[in-house]
C-alpha atoms as a PDB file:
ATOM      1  CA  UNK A   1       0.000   0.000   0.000  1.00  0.00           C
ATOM      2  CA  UNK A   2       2.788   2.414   0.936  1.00  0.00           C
ATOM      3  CA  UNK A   3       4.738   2.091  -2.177  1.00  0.00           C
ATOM      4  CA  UNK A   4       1.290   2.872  -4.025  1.00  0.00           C
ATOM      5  CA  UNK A   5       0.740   5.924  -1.973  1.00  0.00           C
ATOM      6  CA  UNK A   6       4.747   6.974  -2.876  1.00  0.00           C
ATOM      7  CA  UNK A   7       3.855   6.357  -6.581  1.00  0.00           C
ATOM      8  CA  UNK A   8       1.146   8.650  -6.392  1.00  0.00           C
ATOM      9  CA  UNK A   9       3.169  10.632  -4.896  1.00  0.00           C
ATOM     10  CA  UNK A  10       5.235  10.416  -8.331  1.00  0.00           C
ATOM     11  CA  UNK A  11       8.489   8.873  -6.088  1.00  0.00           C
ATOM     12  CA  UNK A  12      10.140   5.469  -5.514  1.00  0.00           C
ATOM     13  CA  UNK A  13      12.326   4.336  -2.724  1.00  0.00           C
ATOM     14  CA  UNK A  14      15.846   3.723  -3.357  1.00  0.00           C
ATOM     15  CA  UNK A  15      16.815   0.617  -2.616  1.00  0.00           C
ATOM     16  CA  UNK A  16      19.918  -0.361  -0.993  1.00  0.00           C
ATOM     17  CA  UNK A  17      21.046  -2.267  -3.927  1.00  0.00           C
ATOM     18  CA  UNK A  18      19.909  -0.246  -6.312  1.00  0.00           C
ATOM     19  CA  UNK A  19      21.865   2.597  -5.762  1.00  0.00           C
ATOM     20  CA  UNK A  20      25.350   3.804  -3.822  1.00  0.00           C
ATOM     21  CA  UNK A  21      24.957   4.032  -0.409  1.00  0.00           C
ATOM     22  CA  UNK A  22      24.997   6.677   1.472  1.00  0.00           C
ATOM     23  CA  UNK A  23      27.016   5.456   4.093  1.00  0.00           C
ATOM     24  CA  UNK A  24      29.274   2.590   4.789  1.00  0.00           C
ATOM     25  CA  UNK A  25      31.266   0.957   8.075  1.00  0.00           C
ATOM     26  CA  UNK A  26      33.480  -1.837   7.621  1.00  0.00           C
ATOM     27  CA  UNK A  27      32.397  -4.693  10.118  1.00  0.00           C
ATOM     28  CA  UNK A  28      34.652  -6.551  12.115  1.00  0.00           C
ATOM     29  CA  UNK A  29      34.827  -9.919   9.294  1.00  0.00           C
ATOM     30  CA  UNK A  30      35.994  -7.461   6.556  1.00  0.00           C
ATOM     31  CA  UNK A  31      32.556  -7.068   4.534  1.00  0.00           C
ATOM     32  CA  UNK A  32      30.710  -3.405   3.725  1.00  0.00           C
ATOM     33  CA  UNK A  33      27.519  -2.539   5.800  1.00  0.00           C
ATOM     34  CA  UNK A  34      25.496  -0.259   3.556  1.00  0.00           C
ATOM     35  CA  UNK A  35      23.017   2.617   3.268  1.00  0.00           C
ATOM     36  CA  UNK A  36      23.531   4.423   6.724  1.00  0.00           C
ATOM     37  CA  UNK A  37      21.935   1.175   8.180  1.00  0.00           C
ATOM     38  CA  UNK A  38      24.332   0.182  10.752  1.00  0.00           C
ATOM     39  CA  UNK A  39      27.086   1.773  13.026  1.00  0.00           C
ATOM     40  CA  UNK A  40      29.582   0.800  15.267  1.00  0.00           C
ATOM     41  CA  UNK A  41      29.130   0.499  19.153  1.00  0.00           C
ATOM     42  CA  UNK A  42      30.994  -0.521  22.406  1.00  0.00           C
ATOM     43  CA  UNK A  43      29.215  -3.742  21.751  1.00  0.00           C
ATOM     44  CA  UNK A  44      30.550  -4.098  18.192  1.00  0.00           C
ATOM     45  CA  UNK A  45      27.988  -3.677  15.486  1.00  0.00           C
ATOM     46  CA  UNK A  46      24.263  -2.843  15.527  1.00  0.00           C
ATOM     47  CA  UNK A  47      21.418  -1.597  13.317  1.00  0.00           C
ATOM     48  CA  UNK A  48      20.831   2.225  13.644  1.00  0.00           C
ATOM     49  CA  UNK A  49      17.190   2.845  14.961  1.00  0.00           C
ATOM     50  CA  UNK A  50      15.166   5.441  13.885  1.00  0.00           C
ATOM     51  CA  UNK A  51      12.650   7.004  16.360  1.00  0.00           C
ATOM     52  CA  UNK A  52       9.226   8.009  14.167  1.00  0.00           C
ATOM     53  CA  UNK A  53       7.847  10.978  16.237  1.00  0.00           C
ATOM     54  CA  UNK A  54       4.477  12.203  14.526  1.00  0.00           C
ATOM     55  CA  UNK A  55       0.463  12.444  15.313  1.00  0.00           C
ATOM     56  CA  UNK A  56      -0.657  10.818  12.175  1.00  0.00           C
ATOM     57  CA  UNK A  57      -0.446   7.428  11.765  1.00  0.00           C
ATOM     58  CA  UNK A  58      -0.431   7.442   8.121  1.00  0.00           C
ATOM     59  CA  UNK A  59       2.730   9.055   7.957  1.00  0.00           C
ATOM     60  CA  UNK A  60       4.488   6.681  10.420  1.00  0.00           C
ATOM     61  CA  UNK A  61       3.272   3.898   8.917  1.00  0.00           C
ATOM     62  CA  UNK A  62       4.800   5.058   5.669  1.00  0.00           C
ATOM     63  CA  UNK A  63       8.114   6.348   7.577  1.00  0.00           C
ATOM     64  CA  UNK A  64       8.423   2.775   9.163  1.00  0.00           C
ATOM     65  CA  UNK A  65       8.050   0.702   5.605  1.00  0.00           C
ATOM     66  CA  UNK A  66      10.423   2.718   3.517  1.00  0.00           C
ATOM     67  CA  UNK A  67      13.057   2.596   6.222  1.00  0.00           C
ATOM     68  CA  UNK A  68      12.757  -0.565   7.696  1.00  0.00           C
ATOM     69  CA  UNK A  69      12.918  -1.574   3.914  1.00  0.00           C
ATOM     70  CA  UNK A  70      16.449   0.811   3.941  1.00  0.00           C
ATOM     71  CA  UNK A  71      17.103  -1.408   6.486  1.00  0.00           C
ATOM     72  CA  UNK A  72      16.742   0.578   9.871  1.00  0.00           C
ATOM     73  CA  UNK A  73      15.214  -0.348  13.437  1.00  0.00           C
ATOM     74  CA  UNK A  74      12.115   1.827  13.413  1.00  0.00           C
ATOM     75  CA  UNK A  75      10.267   3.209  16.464  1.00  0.00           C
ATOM     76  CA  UNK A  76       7.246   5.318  16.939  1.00  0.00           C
ATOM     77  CA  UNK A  77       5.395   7.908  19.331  1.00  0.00           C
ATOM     78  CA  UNK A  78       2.493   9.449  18.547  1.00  0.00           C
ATOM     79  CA  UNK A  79       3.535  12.374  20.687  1.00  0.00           C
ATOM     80  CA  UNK A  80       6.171  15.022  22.055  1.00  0.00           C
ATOM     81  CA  UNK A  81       5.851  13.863  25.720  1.00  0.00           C
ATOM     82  CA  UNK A  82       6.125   9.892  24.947  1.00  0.00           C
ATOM     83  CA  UNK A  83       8.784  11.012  22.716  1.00  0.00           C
ATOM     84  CA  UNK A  84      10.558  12.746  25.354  1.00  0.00           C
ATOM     85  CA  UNK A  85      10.249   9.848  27.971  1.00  0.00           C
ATOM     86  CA  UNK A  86      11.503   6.911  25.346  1.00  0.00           C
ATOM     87  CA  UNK A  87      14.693   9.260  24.508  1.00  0.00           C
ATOM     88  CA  UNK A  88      14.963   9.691  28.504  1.00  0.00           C
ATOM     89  CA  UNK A  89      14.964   5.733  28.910  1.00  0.00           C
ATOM     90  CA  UNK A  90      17.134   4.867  26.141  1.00  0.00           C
ATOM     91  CA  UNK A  91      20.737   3.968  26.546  1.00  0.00           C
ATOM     92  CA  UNK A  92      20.969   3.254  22.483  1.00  0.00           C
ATOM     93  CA  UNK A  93      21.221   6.197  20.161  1.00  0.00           C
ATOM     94  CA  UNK A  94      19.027   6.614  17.496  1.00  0.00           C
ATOM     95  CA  UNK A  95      18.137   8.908  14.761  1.00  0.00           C
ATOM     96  CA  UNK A  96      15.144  11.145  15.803  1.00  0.00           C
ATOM     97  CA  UNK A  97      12.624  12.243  12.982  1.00  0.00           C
ATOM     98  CA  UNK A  98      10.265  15.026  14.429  1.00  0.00           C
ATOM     99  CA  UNK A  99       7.448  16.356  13.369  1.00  0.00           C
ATOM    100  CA  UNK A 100       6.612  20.093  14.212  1.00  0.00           C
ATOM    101  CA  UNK A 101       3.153  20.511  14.820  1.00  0.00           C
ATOM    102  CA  UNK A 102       1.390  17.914  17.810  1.00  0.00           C
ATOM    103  CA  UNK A 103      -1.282  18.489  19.588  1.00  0.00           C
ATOM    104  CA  UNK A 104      -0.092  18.773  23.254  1.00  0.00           C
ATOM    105  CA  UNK A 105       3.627  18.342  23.598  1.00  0.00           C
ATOM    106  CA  UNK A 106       5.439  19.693  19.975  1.00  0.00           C
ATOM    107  CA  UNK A 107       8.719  18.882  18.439  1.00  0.00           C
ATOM    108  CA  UNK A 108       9.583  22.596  18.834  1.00  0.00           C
ATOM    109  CA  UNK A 109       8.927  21.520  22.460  1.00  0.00           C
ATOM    110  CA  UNK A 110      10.942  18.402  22.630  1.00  0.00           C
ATOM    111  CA  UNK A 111      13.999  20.126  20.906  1.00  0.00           C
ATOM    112  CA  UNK A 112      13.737  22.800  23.773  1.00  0.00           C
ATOM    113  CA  UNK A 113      13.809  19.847  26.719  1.00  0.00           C
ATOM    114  CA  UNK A 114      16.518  18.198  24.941  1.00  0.00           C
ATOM    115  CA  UNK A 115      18.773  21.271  24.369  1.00  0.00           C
ATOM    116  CA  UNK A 116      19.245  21.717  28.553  1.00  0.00           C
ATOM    117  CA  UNK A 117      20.221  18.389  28.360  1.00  0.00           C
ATOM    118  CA  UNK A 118      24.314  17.159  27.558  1.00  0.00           C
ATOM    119  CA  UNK A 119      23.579  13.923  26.754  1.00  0.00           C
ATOM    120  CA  UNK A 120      20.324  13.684  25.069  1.00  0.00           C
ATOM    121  CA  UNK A 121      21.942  16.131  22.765  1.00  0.00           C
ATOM    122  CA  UNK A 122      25.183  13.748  22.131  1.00  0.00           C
ATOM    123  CA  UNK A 123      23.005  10.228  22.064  1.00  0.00           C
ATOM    124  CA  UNK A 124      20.596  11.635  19.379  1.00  0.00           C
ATOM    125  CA  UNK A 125      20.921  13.186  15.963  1.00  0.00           C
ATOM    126  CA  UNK A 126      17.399  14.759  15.297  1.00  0.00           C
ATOM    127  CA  UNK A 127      15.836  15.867  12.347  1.00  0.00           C
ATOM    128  CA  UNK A 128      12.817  18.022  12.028  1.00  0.00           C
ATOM    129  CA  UNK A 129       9.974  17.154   9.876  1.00  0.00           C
ATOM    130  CA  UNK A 130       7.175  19.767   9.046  1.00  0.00           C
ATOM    131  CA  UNK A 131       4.182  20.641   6.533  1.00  0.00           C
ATOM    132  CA  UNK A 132       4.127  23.804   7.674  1.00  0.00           C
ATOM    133  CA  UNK A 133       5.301  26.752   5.782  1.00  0.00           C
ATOM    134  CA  UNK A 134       5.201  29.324   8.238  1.00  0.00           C
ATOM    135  CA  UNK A 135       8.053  31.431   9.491  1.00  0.00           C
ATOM    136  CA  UNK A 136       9.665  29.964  12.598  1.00  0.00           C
ATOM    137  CA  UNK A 137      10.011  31.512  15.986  1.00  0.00           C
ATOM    138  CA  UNK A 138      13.646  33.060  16.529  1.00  0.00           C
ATOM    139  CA  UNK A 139      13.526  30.423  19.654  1.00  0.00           C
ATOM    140  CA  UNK A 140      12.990  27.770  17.416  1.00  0.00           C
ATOM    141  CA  UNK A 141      15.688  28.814  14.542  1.00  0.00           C
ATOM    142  CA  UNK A 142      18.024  29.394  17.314  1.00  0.00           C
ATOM    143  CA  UNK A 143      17.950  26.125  18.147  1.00  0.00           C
ATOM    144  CA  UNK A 144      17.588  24.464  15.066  1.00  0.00           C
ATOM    145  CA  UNK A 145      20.960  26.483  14.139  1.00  0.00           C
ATOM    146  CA  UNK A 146      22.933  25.626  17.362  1.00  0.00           C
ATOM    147  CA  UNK A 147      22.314  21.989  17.342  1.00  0.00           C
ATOM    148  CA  UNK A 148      22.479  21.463  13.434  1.00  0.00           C
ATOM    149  CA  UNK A 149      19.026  20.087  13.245  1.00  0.00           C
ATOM    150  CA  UNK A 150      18.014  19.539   9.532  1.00  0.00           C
ATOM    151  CA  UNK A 151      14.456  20.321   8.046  1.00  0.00           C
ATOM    152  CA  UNK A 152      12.376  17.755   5.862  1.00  0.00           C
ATOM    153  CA  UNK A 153       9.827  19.420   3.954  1.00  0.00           C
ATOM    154  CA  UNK A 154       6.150  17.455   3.743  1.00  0.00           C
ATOM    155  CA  UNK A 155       5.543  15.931   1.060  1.00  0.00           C
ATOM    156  CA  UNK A 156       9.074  14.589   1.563  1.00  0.00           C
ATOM    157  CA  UNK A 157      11.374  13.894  -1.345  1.00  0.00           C
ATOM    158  CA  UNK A 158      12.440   9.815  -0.394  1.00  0.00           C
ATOM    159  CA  UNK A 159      15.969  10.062  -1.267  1.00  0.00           C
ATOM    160  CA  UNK A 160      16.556  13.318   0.252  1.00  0.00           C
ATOM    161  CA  UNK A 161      15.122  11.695   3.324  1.00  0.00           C
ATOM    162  CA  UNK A 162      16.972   8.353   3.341  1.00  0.00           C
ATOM    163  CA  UNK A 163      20.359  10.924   2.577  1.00  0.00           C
ATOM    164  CA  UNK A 164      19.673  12.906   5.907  1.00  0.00           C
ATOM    165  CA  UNK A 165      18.973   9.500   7.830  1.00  0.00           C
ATOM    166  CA  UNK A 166      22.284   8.327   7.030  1.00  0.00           C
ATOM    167  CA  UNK A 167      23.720  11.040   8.177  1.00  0.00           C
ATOM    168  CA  UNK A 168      22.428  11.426  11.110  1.00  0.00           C
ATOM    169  CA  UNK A 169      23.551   7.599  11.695  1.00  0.00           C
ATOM    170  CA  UNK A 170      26.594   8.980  11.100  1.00  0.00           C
ATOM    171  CA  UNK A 171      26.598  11.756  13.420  1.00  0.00           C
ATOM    172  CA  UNK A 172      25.631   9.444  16.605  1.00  0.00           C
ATOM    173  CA  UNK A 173      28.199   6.764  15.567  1.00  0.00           C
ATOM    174  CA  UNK A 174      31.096   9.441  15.534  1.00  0.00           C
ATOM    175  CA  UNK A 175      29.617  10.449  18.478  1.00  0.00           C
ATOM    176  CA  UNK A 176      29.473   6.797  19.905  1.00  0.00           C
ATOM    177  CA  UNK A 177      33.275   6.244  19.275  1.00  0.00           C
ATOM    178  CA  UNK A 178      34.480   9.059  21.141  1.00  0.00           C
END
């Protein structure tokens, strides 16, 4: 169903063997780990997991499929605050997709909690995910600026999106190493 809802959308999904990947770690027996999917941890290697944080289910249904296909661990809240509490508990990092606008506790919100925070900001790489076209608060730009946070457009372009989920996988396995 997704992949009909992407080609009405006029987009595919790159596939992992279709095209180069984006992002590649040597494993410990010699062989290539491709597409962003998997970093390098105290524990030796693991698959990066991707936290879905949006309201509509639609959309994190769709998130889940074309990256779990991309090979990530995918996650959802359907919220700010349960957002906030799973990052709280985690002890794995994990790429954060956010959307903007929830009702009750927003990403704009979450990226504020996170920023007093030292090690929520080195354990996650976050990326913000919005339909709206509206002029952000300095606040939020400030902070969007200061932690590097990226912005994905909806409708999202897929291999723009898969690009910016690699490197964020990236970002939290340099960070992991040091």
């Amino acid at each position: 169903m997704w992949m009909q809802a992407l080609a009405v959308l006029g987009q595919s999904v790159p596939s992992c063997r279709q095209s180069q990947p984006t992002f590649s770690k040597m494993s410990r027996s010699g062989t290539f780990l491709e597409c962003g999917r998997t970093t390098t941890g105290a524990g030796g290697i693991f698959v990066t997991q991707v936290l879905i944080v949006d309201d509509d289910a639609a959309i994190r249904e769709t998130l889940r499929f074309i990256l779990e296909d991309s090979g990530y661990t995918v996650l959802e809240e359907r919220d700010g605050l349960g957002a906030l509490q799973r990052l709280r508990r985690s002890e794995k990092p994990m790429v954060v997709l956010l959307d903007l606008m929830m009702p009750g506790f927003s990403g704009a919100g979450v990226l504020k909690e996170i920023s007093g925070d030292a090690r929520l900001e080195k354990r996650f790489a976050f990326v913000l995910v919005t339909a709206s076209n509206q002029v952000f608060p300095r606040s939020l730009t400030g902070l969007l600026a200061t932690h590097s946070i990226p912005i994905i457009s909806k409708p999202w372009d897929m291999e723009h999106l898969l690009k910016t989920v690699a490197a964020g996988a990236k970002q939290i396995s340099s960070e992991e190493a040091r």
